[in-house]
PDB file of N, CA and C in Angstrom:
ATOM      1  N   UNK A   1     -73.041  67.285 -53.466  1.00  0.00           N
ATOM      2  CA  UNK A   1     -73.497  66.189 -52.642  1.00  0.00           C
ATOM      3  C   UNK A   1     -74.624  65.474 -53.390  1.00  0.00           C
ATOM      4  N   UNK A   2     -74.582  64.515 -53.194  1.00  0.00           N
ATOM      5  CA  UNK A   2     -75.351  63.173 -54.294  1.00  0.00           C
ATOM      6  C   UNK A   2     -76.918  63.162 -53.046  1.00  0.00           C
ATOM      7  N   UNK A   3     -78.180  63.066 -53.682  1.00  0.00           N
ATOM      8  CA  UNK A   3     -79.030  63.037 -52.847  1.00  0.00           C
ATOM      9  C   UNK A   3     -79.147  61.750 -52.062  1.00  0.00           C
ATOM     10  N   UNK A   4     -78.205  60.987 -51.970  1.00  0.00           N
ATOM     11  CA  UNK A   4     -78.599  59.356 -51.338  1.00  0.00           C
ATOM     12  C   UNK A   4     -77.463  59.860 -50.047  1.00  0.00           C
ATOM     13  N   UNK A   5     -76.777  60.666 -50.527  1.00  0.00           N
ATOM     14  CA  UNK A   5     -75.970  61.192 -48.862  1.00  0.00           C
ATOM     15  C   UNK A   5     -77.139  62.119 -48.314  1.00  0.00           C
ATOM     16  N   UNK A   6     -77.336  62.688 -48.992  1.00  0.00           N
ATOM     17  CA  UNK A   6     -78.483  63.873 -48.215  1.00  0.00           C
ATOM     18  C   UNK A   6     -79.603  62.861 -47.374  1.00  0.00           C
ATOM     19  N   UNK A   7     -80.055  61.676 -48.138  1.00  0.00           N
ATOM     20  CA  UNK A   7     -80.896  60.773 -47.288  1.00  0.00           C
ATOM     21  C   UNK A   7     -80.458  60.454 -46.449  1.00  0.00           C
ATOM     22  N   UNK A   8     -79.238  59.591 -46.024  1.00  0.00           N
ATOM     23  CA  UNK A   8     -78.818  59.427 -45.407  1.00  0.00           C
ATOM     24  C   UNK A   8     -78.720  60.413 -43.979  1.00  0.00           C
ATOM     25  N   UNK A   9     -78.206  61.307 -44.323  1.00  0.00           N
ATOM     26  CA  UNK A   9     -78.077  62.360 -43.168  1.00  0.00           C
ATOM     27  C   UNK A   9     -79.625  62.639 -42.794  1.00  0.00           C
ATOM     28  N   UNK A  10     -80.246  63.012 -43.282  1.00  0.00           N
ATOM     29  CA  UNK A  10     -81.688  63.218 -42.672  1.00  0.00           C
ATOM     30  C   UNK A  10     -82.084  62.136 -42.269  1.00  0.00           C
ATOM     31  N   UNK A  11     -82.185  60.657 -42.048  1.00  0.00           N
ATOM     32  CA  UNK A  11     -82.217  59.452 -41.727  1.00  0.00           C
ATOM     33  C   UNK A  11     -81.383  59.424 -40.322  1.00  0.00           C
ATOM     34  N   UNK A  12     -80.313  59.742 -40.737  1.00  0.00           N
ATOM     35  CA  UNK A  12     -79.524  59.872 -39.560  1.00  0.00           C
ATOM     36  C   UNK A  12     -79.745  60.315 -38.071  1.00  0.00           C
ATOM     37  N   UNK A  13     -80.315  62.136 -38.477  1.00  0.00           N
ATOM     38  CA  UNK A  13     -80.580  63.192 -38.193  1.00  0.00           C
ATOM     39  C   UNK A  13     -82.282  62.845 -37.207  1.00  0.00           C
ATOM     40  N   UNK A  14     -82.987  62.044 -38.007  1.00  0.00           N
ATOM     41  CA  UNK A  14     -84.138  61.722 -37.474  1.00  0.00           C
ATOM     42  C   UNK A  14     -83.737  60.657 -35.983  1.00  0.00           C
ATOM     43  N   UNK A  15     -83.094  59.678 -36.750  1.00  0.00           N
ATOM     44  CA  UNK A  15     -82.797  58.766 -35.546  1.00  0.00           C
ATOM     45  C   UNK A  15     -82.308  59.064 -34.271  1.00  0.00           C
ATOM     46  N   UNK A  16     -81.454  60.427 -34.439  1.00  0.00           N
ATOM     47  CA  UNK A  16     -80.678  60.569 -33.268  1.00  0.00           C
ATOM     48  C   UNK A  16     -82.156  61.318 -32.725  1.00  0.00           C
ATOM     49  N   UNK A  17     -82.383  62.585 -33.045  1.00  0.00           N
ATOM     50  CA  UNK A  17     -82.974  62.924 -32.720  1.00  0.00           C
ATOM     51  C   UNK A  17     -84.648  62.044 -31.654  1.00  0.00           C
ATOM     52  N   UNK A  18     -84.856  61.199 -32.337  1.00  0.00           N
ATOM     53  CA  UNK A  18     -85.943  60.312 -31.954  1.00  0.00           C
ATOM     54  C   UNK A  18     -85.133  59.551 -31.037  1.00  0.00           C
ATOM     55  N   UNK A  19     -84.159  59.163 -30.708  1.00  0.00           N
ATOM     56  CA  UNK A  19     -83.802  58.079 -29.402  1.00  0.00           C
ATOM     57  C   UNK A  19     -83.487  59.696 -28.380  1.00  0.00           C
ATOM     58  N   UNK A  20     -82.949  60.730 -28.634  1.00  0.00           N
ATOM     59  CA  UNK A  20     -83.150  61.692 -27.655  1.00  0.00           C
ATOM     60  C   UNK A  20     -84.507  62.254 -27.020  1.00  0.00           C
ATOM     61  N   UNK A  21     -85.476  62.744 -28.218  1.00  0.00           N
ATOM     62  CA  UNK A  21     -86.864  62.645 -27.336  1.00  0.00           C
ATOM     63  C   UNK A  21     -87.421  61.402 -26.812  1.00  0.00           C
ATOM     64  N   UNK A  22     -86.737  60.076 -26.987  1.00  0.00           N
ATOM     65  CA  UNK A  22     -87.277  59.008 -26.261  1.00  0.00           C
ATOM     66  C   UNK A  22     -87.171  59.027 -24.984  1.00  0.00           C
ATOM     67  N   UNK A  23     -85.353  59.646 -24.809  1.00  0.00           N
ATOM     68  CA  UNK A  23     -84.959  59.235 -23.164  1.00  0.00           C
ATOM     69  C   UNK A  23     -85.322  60.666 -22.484  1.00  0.00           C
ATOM     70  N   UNK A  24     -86.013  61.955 -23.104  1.00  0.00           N
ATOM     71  CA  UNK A  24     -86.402  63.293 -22.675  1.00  0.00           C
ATOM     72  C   UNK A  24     -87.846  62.869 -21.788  1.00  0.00           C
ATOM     73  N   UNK A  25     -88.516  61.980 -22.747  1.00  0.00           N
ATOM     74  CA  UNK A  25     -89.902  61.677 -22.043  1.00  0.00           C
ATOM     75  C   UNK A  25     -89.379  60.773 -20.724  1.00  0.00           C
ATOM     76  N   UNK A  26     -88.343  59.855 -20.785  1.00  0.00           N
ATOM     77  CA  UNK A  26     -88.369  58.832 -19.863  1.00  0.00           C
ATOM     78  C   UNK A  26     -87.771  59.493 -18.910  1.00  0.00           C
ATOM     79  N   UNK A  27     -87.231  60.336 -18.283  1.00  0.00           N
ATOM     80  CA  UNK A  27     -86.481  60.792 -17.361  1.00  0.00           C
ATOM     81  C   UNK A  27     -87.252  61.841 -16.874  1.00  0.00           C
ATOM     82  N   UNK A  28     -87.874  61.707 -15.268  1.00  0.00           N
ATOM     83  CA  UNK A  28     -88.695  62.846 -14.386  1.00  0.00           C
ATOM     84  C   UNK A  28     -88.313  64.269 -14.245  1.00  0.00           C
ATOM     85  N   UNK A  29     -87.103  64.008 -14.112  1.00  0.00           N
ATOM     86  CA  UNK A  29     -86.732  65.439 -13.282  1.00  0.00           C
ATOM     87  C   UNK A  29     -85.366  65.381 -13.646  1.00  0.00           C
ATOM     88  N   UNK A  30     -84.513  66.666 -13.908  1.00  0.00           N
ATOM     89  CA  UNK A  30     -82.901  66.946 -13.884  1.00  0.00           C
ATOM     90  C   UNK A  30     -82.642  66.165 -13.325  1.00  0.00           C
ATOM     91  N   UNK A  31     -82.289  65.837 -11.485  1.00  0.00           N
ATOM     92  CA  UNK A  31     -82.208  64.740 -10.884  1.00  0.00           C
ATOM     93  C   UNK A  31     -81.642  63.386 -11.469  1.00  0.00           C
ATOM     94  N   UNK A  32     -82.776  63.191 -11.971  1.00  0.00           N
ATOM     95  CA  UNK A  32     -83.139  61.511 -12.840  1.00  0.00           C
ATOM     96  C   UNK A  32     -81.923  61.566 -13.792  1.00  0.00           C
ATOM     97  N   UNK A  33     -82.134  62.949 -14.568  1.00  0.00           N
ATOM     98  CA  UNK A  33     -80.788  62.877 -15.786  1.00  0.00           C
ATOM     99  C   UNK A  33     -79.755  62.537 -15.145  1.00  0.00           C
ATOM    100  N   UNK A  34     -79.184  63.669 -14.271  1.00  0.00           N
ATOM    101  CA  UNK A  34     -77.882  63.511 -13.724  1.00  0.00           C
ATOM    102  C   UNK A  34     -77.599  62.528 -13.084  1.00  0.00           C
ATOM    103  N   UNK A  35     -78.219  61.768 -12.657  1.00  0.00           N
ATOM    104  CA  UNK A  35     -77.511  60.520 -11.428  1.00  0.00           C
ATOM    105  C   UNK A  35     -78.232  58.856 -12.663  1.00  0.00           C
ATOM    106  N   UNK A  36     -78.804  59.295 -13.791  1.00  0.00           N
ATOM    107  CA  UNK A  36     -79.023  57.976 -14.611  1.00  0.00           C
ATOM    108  C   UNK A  36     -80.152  57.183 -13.828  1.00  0.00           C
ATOM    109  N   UNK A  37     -80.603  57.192 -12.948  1.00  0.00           N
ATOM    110  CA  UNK A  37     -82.032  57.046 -12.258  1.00  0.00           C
ATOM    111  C   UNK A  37     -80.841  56.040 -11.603  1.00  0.00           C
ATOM    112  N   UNK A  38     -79.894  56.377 -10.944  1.00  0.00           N
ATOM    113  CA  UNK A  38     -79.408  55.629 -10.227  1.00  0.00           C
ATOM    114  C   UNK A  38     -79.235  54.118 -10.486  1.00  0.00           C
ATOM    115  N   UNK A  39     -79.650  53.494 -12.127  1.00  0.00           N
ATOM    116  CA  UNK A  39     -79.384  51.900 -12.045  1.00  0.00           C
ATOM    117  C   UNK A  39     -78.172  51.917 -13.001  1.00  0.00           C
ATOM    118  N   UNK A  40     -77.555  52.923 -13.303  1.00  0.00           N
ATOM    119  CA  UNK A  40     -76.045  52.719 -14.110  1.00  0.00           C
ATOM    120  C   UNK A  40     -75.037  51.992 -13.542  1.00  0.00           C
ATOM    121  N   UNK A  41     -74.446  50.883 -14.302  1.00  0.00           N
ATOM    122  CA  UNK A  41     -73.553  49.497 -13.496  1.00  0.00           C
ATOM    123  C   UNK A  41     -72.198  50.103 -13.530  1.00  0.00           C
ATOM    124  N   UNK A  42     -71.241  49.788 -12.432  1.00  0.00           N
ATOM    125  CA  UNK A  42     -69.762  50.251 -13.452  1.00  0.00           C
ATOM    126  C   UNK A  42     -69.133  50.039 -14.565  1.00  0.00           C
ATOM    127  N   UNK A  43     -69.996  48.981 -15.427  1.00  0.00           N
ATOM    128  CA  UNK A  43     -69.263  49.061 -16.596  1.00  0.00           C
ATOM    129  C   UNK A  43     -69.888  50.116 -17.464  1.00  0.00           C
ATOM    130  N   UNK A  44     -71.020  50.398 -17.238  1.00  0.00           N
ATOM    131  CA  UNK A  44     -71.243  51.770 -18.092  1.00  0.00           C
ATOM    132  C   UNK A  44     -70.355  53.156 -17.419  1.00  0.00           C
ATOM    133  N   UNK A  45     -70.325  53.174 -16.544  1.00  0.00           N
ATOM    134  CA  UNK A  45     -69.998  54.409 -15.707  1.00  0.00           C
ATOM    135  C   UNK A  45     -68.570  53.926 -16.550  1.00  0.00           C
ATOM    136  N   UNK A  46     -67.956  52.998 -16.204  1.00  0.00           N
ATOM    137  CA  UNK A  46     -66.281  52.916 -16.812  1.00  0.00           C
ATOM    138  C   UNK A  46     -66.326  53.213 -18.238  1.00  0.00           C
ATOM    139  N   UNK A  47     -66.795  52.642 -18.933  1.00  0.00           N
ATOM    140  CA  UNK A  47     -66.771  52.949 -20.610  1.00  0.00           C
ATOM    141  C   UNK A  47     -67.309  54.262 -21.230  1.00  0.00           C
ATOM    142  N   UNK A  48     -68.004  54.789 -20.284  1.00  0.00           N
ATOM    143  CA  UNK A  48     -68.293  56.283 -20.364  1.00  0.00           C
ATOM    144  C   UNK A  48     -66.367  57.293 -20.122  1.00  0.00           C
ATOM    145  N   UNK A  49     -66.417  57.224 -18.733  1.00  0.00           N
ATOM    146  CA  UNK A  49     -65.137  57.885 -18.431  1.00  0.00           C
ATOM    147  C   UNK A  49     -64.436  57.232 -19.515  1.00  0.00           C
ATOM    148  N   UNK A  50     -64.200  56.068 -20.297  1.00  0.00           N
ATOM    149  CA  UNK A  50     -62.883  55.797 -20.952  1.00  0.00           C
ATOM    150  C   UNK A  50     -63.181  56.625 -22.341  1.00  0.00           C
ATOM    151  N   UNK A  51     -64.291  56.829 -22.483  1.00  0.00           N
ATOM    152  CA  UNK A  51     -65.054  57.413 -23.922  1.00  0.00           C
ATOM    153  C   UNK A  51     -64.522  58.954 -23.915  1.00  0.00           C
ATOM    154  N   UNK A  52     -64.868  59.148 -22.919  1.00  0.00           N
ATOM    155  CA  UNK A  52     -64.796  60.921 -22.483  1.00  0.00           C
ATOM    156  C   UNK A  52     -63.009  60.745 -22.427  1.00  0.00           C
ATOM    157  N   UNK A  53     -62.477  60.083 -21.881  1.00  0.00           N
ATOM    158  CA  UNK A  53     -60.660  60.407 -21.834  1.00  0.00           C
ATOM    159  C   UNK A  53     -60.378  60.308 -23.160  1.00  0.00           C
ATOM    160  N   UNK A  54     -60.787  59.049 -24.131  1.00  0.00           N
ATOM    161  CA  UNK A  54     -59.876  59.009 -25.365  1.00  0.00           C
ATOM    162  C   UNK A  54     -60.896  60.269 -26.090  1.00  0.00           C
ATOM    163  N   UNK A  55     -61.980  60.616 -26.326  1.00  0.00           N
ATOM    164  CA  UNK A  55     -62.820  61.978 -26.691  1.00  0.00           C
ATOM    165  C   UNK A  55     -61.932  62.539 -26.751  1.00  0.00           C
ATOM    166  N   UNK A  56     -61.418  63.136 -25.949  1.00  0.00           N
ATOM    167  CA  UNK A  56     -60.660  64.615 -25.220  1.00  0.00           C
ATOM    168  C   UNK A  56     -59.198  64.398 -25.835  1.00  0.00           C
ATOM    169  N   UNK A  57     -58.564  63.457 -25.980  1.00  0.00           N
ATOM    170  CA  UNK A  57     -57.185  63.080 -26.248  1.00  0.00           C
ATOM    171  C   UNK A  57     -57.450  63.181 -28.078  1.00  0.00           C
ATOM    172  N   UNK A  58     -58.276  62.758 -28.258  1.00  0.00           N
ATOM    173  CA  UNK A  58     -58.082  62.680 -29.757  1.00  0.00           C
ATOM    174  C   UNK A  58     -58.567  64.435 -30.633  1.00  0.00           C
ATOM    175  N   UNK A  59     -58.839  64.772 -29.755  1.00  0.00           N
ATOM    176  CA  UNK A  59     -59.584  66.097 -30.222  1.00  0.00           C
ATOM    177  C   UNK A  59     -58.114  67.343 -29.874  1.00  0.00           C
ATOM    178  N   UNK A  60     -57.745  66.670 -28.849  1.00  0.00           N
ATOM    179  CA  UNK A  60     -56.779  67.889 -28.897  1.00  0.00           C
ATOM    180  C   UNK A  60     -55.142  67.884 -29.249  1.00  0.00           C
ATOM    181  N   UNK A  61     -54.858  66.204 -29.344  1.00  0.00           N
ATOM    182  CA  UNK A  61     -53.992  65.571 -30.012  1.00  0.00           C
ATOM    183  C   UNK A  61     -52.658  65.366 -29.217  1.00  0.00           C
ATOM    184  N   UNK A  62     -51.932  65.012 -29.255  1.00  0.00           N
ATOM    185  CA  UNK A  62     -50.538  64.796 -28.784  1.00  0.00           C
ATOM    186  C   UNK A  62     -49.751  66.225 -28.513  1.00  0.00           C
ATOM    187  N   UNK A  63     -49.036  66.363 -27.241  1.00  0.00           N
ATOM    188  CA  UNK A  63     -48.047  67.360 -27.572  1.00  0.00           C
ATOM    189  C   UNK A  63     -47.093  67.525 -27.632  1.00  0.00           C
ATOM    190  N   UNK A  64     -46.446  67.186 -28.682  1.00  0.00           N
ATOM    191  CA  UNK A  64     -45.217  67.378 -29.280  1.00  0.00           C
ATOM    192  C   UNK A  64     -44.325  68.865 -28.449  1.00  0.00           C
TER     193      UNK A  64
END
């Protein structure tokens, strides 16, 4: 592995990480997590479920 991939991934690795402790501080209570503080629109709620169906379909593949 070439060290400009290794940057990359630790770059990566930071970012995700840093937008997850962002929304850890912003959210009160389990509660808050689970229900999205209640202002989630249906188009997120829809593009979520469509994310999670094709997720699941592509991971476990067709059955022949």
């Amino acid at each position: 592995m070439h060290w400009i991939d290794l940057l990359v991934f630790v770059l990566y690795m930071f970012l995700v990480l840093g937008i997850g402790f962002y929304f850890l501080r912003r959210n009160k209570d389990a509660d808050d997590y689970y229900v999205g503080s209640r202002k989630m629109g249906s188009v997120h709620v829809g593009l979520s479920v469509v994310a999670t169906d094709v997720g699941g379909g592509f991971s476990i593949g067709p059955g022949d």
